[in-house]
PDB file of N, CA and C in Angstrom:
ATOM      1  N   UNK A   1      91.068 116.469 102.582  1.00  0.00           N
ATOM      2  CA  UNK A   1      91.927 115.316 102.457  1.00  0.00           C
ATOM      3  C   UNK A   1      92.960 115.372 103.587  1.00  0.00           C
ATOM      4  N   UNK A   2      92.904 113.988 104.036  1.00  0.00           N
ATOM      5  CA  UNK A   2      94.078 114.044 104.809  1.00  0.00           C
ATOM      6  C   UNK A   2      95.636 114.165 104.830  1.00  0.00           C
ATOM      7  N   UNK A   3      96.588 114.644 105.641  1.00  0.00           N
ATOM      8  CA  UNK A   3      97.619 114.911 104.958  1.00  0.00           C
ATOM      9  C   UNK A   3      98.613 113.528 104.505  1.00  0.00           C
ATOM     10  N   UNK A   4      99.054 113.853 103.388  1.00  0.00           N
ATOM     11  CA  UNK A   4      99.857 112.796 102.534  1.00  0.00           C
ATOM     12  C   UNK A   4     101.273 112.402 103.173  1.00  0.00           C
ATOM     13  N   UNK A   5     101.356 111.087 102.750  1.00  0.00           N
ATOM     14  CA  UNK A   5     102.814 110.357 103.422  1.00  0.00           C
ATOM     15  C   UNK A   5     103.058 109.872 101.991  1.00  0.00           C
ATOM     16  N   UNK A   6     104.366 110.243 102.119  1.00  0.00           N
ATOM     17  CA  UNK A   6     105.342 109.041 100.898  1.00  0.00           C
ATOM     18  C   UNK A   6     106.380 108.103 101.205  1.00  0.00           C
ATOM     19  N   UNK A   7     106.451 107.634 100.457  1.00  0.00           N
ATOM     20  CA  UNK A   7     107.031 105.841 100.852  1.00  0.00           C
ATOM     21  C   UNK A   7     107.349 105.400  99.299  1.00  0.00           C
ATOM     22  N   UNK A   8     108.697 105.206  98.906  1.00  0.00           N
ATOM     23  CA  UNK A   8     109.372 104.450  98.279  1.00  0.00           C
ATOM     24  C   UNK A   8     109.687 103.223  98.575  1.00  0.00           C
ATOM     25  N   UNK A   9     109.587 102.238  97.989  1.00  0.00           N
ATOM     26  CA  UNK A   9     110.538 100.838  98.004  1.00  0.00           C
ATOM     27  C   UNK A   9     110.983 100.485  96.861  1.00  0.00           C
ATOM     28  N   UNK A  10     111.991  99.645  96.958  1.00  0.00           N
ATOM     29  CA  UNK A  10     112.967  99.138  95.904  1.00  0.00           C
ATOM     30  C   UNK A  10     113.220  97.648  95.816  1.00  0.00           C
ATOM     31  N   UNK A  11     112.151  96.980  97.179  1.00  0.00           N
ATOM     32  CA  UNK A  11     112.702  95.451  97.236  1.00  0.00           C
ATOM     33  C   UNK A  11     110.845  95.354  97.931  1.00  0.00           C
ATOM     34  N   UNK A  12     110.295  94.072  98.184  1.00  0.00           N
ATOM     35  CA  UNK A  12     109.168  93.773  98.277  1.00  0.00           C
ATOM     36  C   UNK A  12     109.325  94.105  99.797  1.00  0.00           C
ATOM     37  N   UNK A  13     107.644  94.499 100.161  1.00  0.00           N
ATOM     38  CA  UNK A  13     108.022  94.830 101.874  1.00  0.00           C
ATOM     39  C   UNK A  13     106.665  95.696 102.202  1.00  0.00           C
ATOM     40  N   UNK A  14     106.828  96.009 103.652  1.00  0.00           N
ATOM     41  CA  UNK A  14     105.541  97.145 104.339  1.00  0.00           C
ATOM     42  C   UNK A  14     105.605  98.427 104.211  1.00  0.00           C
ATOM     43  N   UNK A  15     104.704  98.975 103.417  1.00  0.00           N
ATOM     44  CA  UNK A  15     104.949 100.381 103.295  1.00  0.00           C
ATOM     45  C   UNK A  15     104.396 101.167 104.183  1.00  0.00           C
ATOM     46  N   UNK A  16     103.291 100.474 104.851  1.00  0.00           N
ATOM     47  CA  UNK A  16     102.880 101.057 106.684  1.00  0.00           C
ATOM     48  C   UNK A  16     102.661  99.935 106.855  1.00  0.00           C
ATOM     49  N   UNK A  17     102.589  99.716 108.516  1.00  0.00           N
ATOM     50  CA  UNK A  17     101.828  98.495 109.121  1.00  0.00           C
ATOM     51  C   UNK A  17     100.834  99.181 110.055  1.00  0.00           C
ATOM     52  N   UNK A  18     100.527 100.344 110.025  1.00  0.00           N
ATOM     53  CA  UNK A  18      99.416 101.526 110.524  1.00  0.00           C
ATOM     54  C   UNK A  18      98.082 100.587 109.924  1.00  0.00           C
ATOM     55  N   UNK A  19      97.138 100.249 111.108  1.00  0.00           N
ATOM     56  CA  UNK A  19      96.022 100.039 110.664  1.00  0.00           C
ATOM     57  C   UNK A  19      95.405 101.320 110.021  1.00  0.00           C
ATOM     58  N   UNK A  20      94.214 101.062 108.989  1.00  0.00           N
ATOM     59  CA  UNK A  20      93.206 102.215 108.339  1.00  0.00           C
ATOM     60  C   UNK A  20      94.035 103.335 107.592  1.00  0.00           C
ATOM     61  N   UNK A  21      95.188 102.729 106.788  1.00  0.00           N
ATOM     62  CA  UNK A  21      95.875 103.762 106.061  1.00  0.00           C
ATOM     63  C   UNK A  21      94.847 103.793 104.561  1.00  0.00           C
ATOM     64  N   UNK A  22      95.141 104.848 104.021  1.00  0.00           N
ATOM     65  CA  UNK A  22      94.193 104.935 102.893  1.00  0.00           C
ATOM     66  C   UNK A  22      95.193 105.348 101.493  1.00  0.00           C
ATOM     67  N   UNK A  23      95.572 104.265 100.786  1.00  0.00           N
ATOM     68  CA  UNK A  23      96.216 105.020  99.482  1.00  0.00           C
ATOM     69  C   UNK A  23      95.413 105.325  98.392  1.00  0.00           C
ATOM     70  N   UNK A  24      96.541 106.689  98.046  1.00  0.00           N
ATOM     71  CA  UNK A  24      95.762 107.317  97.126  1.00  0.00           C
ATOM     72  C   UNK A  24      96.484 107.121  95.743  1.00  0.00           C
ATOM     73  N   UNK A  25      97.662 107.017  95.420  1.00  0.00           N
ATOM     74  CA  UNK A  25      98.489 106.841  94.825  1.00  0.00           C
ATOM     75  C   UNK A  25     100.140 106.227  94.437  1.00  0.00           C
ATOM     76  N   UNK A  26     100.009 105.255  93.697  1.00  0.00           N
ATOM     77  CA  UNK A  26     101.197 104.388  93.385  1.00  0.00           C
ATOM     78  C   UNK A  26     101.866 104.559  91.914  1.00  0.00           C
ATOM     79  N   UNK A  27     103.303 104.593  91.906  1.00  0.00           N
ATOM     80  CA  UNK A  27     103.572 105.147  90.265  1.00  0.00           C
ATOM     81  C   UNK A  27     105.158 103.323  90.947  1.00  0.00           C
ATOM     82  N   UNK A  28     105.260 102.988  89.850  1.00  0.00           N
ATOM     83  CA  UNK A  28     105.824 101.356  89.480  1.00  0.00           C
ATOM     84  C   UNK A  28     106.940 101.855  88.305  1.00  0.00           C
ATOM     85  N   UNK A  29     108.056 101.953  88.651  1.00  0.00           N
ATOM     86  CA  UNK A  29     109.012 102.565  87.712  1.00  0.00           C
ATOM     87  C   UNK A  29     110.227 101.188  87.392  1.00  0.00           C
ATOM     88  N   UNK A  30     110.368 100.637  85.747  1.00  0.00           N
ATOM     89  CA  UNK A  30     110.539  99.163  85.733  1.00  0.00           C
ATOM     90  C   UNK A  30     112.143  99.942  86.014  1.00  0.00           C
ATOM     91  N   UNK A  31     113.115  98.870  85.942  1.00  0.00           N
ATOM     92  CA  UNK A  31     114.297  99.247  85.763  1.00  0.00           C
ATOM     93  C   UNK A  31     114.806  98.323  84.136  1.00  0.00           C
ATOM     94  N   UNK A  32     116.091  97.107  84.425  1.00  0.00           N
ATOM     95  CA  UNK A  32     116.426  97.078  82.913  1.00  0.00           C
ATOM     96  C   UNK A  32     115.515  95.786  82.229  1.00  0.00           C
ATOM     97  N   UNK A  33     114.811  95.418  83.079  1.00  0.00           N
ATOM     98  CA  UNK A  33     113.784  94.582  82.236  1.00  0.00           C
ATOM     99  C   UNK A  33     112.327  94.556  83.059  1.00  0.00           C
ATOM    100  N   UNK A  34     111.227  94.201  82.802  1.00  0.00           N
ATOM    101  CA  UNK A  34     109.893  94.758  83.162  1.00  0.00           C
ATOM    102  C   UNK A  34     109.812  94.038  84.551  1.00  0.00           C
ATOM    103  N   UNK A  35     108.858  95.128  85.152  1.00  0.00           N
ATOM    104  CA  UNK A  35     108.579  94.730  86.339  1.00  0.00           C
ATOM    105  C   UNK A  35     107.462  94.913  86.474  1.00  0.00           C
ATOM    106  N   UNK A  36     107.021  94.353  87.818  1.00  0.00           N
ATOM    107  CA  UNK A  36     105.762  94.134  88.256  1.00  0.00           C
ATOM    108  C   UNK A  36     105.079  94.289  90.054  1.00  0.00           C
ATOM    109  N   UNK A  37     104.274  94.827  90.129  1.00  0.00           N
ATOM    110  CA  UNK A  37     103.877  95.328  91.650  1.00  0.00           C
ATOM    111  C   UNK A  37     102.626  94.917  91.822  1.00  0.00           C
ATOM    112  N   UNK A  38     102.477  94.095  93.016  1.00  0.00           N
ATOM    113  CA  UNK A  38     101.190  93.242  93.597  1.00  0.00           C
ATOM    114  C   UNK A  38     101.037  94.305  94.732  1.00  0.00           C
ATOM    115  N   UNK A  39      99.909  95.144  95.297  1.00  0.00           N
ATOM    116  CA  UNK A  39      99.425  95.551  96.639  1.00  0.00           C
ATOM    117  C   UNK A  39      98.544  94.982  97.123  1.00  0.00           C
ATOM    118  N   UNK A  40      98.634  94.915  98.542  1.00  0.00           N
ATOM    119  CA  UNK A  40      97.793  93.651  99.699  1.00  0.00           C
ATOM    120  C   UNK A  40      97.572  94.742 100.823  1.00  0.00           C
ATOM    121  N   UNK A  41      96.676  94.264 101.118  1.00  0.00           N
ATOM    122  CA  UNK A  41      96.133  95.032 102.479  1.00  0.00           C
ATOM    123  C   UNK A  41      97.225  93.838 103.507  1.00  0.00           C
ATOM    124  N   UNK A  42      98.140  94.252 103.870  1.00  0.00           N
ATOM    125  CA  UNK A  42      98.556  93.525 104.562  1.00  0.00           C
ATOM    126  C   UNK A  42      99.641  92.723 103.958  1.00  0.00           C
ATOM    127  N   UNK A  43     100.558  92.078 104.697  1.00  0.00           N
ATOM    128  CA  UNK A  43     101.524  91.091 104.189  1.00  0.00           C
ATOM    129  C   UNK A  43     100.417  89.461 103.863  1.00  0.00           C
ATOM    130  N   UNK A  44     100.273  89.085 102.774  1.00  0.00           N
ATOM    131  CA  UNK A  44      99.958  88.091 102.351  1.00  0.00           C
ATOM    132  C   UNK A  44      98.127  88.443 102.315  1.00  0.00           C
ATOM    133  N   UNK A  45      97.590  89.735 102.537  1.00  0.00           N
ATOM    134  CA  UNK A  45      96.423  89.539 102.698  1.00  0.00           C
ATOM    135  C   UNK A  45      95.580  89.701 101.419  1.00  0.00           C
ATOM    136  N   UNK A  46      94.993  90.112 101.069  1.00  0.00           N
ATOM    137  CA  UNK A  46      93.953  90.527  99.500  1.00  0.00           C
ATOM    138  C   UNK A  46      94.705  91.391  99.178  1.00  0.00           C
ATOM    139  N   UNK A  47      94.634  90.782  97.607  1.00  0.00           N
ATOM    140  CA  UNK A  47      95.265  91.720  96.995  1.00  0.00           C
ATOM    141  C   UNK A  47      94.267  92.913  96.013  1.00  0.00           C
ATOM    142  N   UNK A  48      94.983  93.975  96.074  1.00  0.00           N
ATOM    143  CA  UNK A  48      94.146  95.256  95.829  1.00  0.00           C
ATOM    144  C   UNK A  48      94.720  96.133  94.768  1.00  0.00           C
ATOM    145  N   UNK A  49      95.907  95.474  94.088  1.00  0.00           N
ATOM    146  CA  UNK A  49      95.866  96.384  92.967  1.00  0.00           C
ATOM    147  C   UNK A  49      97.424  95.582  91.955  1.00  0.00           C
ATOM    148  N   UNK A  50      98.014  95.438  91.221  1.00  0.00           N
ATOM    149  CA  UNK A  50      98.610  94.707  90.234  1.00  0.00           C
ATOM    150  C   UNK A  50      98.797  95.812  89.209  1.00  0.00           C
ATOM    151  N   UNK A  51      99.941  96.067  89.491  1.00  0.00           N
ATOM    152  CA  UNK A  51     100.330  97.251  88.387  1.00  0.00           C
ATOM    153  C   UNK A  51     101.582  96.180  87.586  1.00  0.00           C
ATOM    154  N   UNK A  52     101.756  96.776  86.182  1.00  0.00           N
ATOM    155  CA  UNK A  52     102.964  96.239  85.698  1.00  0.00           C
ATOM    156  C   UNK A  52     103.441  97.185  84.456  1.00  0.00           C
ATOM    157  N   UNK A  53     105.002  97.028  84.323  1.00  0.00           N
ATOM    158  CA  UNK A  53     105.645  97.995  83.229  1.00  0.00           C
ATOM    159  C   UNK A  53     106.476  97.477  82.901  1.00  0.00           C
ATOM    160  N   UNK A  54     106.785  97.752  81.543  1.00  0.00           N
ATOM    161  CA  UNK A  54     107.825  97.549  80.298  1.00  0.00           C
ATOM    162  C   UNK A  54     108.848  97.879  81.048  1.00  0.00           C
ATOM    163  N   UNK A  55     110.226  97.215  80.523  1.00  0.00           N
ATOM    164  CA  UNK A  55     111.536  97.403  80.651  1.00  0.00           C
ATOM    165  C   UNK A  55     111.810  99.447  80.526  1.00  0.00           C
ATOM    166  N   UNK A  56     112.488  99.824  81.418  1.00  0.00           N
ATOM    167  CA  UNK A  56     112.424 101.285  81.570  1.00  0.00           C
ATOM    168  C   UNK A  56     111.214 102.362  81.223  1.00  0.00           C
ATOM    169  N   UNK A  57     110.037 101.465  81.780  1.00  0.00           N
ATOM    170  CA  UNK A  57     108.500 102.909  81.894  1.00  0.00           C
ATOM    171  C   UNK A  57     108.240 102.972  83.325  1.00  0.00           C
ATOM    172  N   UNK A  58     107.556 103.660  83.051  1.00  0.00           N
ATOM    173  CA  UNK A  58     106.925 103.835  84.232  1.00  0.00           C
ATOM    174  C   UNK A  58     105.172 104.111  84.261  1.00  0.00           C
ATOM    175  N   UNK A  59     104.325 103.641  85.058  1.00  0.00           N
ATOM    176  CA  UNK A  59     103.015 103.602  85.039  1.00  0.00           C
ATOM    177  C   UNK A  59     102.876 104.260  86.586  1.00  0.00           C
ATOM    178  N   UNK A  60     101.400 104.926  85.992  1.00  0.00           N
ATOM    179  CA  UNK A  60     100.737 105.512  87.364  1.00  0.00           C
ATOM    180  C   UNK A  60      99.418 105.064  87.819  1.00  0.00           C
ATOM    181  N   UNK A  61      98.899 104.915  88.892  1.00  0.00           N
ATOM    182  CA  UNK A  61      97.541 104.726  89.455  1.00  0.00           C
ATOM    183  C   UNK A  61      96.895 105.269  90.578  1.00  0.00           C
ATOM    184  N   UNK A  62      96.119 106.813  90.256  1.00  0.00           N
ATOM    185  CA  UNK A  62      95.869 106.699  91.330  1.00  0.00           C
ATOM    186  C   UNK A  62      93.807 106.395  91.487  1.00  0.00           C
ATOM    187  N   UNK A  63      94.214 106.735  92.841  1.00  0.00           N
ATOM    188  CA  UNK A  63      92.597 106.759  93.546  1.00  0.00           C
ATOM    189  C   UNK A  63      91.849 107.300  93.500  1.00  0.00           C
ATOM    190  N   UNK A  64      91.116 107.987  93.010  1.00  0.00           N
ATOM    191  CA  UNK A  64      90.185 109.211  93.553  1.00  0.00           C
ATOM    192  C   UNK A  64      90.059 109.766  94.381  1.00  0.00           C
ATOM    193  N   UNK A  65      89.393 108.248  95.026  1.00  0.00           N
ATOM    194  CA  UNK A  65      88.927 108.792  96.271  1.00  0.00           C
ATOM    195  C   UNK A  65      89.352 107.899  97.623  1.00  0.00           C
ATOM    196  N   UNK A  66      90.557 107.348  96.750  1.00  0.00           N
ATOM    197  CA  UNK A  66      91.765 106.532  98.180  1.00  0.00           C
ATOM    198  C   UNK A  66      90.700 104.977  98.108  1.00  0.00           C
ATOM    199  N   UNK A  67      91.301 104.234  99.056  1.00  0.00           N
ATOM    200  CA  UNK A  67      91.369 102.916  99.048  1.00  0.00           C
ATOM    201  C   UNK A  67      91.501 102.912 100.544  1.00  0.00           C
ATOM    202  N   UNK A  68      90.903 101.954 101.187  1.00  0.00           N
ATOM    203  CA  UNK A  68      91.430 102.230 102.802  1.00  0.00           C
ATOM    204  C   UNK A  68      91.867 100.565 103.005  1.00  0.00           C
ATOM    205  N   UNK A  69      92.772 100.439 103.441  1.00  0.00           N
ATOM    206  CA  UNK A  69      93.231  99.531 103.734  1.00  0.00           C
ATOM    207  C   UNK A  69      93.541  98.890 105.010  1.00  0.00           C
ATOM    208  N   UNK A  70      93.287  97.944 106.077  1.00  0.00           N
ATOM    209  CA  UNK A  70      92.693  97.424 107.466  1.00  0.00           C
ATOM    210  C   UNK A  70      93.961  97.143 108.114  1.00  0.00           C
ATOM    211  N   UNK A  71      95.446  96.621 107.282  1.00  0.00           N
ATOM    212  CA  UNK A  71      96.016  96.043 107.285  1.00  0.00           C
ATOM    213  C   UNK A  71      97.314  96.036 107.520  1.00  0.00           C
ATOM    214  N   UNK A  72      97.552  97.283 106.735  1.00  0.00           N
ATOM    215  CA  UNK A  72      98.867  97.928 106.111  1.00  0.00           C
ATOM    216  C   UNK A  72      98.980  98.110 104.876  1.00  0.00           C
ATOM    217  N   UNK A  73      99.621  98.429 104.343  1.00  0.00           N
ATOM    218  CA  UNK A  73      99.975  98.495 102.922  1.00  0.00           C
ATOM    219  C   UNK A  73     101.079  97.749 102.526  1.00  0.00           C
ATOM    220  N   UNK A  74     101.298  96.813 101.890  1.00  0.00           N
ATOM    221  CA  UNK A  74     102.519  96.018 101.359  1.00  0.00           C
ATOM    222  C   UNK A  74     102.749  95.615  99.987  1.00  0.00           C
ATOM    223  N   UNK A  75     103.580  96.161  99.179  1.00  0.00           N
ATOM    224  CA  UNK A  75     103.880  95.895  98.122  1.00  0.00           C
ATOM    225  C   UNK A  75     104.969  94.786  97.775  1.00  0.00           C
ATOM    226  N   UNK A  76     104.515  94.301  96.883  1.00  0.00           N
ATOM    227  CA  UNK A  76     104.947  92.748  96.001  1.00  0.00           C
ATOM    228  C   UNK A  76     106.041  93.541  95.129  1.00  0.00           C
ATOM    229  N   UNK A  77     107.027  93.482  94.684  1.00  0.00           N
ATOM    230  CA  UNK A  77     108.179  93.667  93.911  1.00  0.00           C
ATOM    231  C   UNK A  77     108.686  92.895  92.485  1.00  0.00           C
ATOM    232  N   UNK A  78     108.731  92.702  91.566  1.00  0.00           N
ATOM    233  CA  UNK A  78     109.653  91.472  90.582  1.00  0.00           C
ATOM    234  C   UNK A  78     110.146  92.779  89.520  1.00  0.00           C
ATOM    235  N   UNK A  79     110.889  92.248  89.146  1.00  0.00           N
ATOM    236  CA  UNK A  79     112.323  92.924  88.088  1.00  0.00           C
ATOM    237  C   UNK A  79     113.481  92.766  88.556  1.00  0.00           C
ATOM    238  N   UNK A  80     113.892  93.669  88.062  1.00  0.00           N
ATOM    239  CA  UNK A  80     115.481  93.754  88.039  1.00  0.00           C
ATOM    240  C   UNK A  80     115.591  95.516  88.070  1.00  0.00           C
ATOM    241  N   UNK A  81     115.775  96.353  89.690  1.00  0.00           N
ATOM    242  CA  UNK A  81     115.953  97.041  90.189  1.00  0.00           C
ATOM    243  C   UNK A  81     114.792  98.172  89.648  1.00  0.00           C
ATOM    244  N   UNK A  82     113.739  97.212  90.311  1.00  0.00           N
ATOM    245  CA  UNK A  82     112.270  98.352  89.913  1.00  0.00           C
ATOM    246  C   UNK A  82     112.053  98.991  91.095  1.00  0.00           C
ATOM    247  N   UNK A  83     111.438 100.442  91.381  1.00  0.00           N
ATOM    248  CA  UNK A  83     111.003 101.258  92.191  1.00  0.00           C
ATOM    249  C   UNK A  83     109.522 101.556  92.365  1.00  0.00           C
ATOM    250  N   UNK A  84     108.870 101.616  93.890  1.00  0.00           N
ATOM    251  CA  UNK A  84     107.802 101.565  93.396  1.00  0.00           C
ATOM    252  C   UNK A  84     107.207 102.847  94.773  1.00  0.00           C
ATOM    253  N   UNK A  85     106.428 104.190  94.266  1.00  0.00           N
ATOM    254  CA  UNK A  85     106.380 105.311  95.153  1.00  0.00           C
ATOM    255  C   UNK A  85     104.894 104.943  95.407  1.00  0.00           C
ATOM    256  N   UNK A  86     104.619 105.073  96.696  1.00  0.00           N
ATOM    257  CA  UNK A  86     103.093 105.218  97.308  1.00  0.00           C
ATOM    258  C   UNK A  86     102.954 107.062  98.094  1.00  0.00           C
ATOM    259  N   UNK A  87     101.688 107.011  97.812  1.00  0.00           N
ATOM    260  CA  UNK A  87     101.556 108.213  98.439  1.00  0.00           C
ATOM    261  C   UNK A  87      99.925 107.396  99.320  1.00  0.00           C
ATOM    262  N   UNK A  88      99.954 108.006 100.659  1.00  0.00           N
ATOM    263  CA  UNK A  88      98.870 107.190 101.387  1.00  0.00           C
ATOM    264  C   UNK A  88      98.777 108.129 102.649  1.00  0.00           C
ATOM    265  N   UNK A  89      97.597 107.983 103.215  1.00  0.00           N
ATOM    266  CA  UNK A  89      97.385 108.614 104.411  1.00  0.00           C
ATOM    267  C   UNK A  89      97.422 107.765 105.940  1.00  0.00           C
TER     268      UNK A  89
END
């Protein structure tokens, strides 16, 4: 496996703009009311994964065997001060 990068966000945005990044893992932590996380290969491109959580949980997803993505990686954001950790190559 290749070696791992981490990347937090807290507001919607690019978590690489590195073509051929490959994630392996995303954990979506709500804050005081539920939130929700859209991933896109890219800003506005296909979307590739839709995680969502209750008011203060947190959910995990990972890959097996990674996801490769052409594009970048960009995560979609909604709540009220939700966090959302990628781990990706």
């Amino acid at each position: 496996m290749p070696a791992l990068e981490s990347k937090e966000i807290s507001a919607t945005g690019d978590v690489t703009t590195t073509d051929s990044s490959i994630l392996w893992s995303v954990v979506l932590t709500a804050g005081s009311d539920a939130a929700s996380l859209v991933v896109r290969d890219g800003s506005g491109g296909t979307t590739r994964l839709t995680l969502k959580a209750a008011a203060n949980t947190t959910v995990t997803h990972t890959f097996h065997e990674g996801v490769l993505f052409t594009s970048g990686i960009h995560g979609t954001l909604t709540g009220t001060g939700p966090v959302a950790d990628f781990e990706y190559s």
